[in-house]
N, C-alpha and C. Protein backbone atom coordinates (compact mmCIF):
# COMPACT_ATOMS: atom_id res chain seq x y z
N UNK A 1 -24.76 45.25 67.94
CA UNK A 1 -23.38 45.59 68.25
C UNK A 1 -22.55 45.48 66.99
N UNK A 2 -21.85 46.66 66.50
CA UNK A 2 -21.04 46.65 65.34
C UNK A 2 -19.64 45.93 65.89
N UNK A 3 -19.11 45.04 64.29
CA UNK A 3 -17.56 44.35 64.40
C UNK A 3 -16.86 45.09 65.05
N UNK A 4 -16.59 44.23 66.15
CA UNK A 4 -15.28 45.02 66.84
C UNK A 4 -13.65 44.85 66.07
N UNK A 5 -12.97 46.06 65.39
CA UNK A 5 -11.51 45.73 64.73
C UNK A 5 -10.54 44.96 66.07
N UNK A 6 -9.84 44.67 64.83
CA UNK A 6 -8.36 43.13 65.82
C UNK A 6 -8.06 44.86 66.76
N UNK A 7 -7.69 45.69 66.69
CA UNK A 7 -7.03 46.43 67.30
C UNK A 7 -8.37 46.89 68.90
N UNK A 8 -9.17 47.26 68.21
CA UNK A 8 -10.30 47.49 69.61
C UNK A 8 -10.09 46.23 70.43
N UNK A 9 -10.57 45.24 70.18
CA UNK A 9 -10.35 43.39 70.49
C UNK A 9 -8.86 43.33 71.16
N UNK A 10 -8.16 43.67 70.90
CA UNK A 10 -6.91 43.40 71.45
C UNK A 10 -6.58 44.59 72.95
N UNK A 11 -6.58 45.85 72.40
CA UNK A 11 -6.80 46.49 73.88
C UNK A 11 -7.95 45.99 74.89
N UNK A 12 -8.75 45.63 74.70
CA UNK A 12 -9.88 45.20 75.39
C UNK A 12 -8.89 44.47 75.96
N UNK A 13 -8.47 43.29 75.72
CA UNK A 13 -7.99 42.21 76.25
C UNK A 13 -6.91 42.55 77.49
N UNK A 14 -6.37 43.92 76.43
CA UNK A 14 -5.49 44.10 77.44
C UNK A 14 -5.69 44.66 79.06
N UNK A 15 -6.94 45.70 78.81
CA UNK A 15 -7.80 46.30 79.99
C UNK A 15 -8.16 45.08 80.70
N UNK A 16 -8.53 44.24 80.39
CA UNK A 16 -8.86 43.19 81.05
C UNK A 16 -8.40 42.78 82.53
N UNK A 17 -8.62 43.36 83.94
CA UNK A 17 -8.28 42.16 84.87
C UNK A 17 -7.93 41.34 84.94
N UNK A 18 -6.67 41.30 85.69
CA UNK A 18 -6.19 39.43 86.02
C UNK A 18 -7.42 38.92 86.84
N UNK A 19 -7.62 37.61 86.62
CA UNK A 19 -8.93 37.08 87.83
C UNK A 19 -7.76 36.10 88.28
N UNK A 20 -7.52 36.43 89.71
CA UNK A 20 -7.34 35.28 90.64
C UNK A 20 -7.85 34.18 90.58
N UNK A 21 -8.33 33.10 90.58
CA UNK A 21 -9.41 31.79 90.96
C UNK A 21 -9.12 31.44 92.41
N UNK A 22 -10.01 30.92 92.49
CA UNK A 22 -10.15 30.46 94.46
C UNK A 22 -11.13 29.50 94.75
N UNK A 23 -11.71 29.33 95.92
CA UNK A 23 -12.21 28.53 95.95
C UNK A 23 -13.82 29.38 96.23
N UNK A 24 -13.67 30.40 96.13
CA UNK A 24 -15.00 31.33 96.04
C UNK A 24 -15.14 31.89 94.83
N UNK A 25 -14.53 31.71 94.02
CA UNK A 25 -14.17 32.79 92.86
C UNK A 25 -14.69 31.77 91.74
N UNK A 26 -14.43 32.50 90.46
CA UNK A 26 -14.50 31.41 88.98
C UNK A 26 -12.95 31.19 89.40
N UNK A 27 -13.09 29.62 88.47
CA UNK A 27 -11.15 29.33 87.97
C UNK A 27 -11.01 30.20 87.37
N UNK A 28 -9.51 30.30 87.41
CA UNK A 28 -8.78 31.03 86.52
C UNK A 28 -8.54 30.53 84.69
N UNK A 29 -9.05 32.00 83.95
CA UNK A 29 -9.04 31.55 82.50
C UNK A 29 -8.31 32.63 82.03
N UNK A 30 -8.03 31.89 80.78
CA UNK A 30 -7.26 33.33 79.80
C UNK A 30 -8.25 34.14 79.91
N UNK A 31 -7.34 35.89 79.33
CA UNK A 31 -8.17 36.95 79.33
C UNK A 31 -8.93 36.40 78.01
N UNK A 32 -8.14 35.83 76.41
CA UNK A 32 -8.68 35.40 75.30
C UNK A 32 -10.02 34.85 75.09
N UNK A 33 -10.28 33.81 76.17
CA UNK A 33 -11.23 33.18 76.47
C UNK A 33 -12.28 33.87 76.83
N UNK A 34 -11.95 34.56 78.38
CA UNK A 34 -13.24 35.50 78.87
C UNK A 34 -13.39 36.73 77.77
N UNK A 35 -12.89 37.38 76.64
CA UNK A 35 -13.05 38.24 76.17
C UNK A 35 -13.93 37.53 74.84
N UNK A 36 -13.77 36.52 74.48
CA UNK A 36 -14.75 35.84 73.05
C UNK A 36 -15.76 35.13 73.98
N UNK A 37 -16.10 34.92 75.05
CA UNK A 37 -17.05 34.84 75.59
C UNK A 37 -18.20 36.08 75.78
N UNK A 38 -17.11 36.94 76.01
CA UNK A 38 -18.44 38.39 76.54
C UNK A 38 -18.65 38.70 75.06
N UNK A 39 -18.05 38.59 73.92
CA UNK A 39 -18.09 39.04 72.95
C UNK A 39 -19.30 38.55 71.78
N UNK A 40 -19.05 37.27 72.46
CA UNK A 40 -20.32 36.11 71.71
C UNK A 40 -21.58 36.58 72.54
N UNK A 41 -21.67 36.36 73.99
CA UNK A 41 -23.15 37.21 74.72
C UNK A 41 -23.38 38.22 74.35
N UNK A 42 -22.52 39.48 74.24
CA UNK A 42 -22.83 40.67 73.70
C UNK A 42 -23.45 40.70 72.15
N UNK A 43 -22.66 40.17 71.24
CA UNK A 43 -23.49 40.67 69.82
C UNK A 43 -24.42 39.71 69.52
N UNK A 44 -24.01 38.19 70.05
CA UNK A 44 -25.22 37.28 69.48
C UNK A 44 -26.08 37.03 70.19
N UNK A 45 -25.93 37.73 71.33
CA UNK A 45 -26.96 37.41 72.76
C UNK A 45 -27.25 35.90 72.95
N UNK A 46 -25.89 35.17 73.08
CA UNK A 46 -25.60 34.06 73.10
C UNK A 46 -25.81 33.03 74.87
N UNK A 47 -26.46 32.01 74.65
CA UNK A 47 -27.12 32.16 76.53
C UNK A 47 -25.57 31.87 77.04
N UNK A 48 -25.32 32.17 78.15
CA UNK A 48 -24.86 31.82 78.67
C UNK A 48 -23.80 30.44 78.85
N UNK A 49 -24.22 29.64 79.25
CA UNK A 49 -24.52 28.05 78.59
C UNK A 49 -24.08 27.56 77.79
N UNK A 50 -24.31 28.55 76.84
CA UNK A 50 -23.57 27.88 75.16
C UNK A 50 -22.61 28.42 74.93
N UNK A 51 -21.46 29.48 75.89
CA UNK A 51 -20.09 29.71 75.45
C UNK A 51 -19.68 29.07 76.24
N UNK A 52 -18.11 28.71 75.94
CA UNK A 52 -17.11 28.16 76.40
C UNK A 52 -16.96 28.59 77.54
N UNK A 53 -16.81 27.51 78.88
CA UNK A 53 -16.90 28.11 80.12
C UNK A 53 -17.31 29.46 80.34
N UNK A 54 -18.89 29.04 80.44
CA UNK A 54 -19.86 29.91 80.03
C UNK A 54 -19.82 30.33 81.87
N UNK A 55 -20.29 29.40 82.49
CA UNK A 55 -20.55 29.93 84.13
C UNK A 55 -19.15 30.81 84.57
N UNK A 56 -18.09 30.32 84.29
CA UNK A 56 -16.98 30.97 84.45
C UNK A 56 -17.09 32.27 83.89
N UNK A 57 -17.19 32.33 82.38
CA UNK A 57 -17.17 33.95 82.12
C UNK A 57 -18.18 34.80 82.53
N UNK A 58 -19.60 34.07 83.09
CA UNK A 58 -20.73 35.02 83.63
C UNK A 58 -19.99 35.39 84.94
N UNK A 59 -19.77 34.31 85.58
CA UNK A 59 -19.35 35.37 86.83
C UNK A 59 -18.19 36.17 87.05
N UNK A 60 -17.13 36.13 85.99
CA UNK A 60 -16.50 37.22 85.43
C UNK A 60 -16.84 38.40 85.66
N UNK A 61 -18.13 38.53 84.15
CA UNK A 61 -18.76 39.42 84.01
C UNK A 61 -19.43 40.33 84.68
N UNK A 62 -19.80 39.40 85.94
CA UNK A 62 -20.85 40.24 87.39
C UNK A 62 -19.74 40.81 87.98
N UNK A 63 -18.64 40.35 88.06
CA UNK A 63 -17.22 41.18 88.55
C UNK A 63 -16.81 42.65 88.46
N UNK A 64 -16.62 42.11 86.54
CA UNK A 64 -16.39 43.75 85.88
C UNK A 64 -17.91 44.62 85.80
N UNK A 65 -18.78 43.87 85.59
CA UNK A 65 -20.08 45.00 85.96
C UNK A 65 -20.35 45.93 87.10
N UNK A 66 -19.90 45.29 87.88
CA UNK A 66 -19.88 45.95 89.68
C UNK A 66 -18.57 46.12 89.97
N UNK A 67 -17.45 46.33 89.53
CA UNK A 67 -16.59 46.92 89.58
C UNK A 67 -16.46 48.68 88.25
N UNK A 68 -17.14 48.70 87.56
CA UNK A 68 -17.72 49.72 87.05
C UNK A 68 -16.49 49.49 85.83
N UNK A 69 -15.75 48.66 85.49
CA UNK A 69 -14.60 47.90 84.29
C UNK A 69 -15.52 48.44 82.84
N UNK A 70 -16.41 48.55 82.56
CA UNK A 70 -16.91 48.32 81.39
C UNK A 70 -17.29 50.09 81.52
N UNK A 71 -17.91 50.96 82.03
CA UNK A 71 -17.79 52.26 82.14
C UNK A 71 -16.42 52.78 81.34
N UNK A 72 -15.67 52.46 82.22
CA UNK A 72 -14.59 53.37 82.39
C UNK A 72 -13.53 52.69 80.92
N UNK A 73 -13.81 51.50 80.77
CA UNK A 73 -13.01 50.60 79.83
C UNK A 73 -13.25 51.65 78.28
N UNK A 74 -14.81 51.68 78.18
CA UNK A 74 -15.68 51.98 76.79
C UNK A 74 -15.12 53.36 76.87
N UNK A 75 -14.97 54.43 78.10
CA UNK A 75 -14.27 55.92 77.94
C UNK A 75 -12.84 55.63 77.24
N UNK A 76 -12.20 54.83 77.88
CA UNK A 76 -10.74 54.53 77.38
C UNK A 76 -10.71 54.32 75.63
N UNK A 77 -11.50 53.36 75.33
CA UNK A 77 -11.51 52.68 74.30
C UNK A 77 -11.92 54.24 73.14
N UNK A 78 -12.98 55.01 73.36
CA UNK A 78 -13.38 56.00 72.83
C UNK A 78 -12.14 57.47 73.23
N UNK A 79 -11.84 57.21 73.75
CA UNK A 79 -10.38 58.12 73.94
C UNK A 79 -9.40 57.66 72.85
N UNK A 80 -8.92 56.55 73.31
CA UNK A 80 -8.14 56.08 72.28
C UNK A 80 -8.05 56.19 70.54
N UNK A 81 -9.75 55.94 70.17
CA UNK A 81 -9.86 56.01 69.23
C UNK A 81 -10.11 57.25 68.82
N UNK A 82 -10.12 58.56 69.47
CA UNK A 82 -9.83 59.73 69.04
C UNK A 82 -8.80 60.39 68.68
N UNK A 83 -7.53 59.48 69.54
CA UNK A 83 -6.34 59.85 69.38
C UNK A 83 -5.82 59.55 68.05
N UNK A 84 -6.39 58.65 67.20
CA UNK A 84 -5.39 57.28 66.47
C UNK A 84 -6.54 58.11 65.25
N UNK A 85 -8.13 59.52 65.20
CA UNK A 85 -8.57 59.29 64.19
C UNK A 85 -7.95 60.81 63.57
């Protein structure tokens, strides 16, 4: 996975879902947090485990995976950056 720029990193954040927390749900975390979490699993293939409220951002992650967030996010993101080249 190539460096993501402060500007890609920052819309991301912004696409980002509010997560409710509940008592079925993960707590509630910054988007900051869950986004350098997926970011550390993604390029360093980092376990789980070893990021910062790691169980929290996995089940995040099973969220936006099955909500199809990461599809439609990566079209946005590649839109965007057509506009801005």
């Amino acid at each position: 996975m190539k460096h993501l720029s402060k500007e890609v990193r920052k819309r991301f954040i912004e696409l980002l879902p509010d997560r409710k927390g509940g008592k079925r749900g993960p707590r509630p975390i910054a988007k900051e947090v869950l986004a350098e979490g997926l970011f550390l699993r993604l390029r360093y293939n980092v376990c789980w485990e070893d990021i910062p409220h790691g169980y929290t951002v996995w089940r995040y992650f099973q969220e936006l995976q099955r909500s199809g967030f990461f599809s439609r996010t990566i079209l946005e993101l590649i839109g965007d950056k057509k506009k801005t080249s």
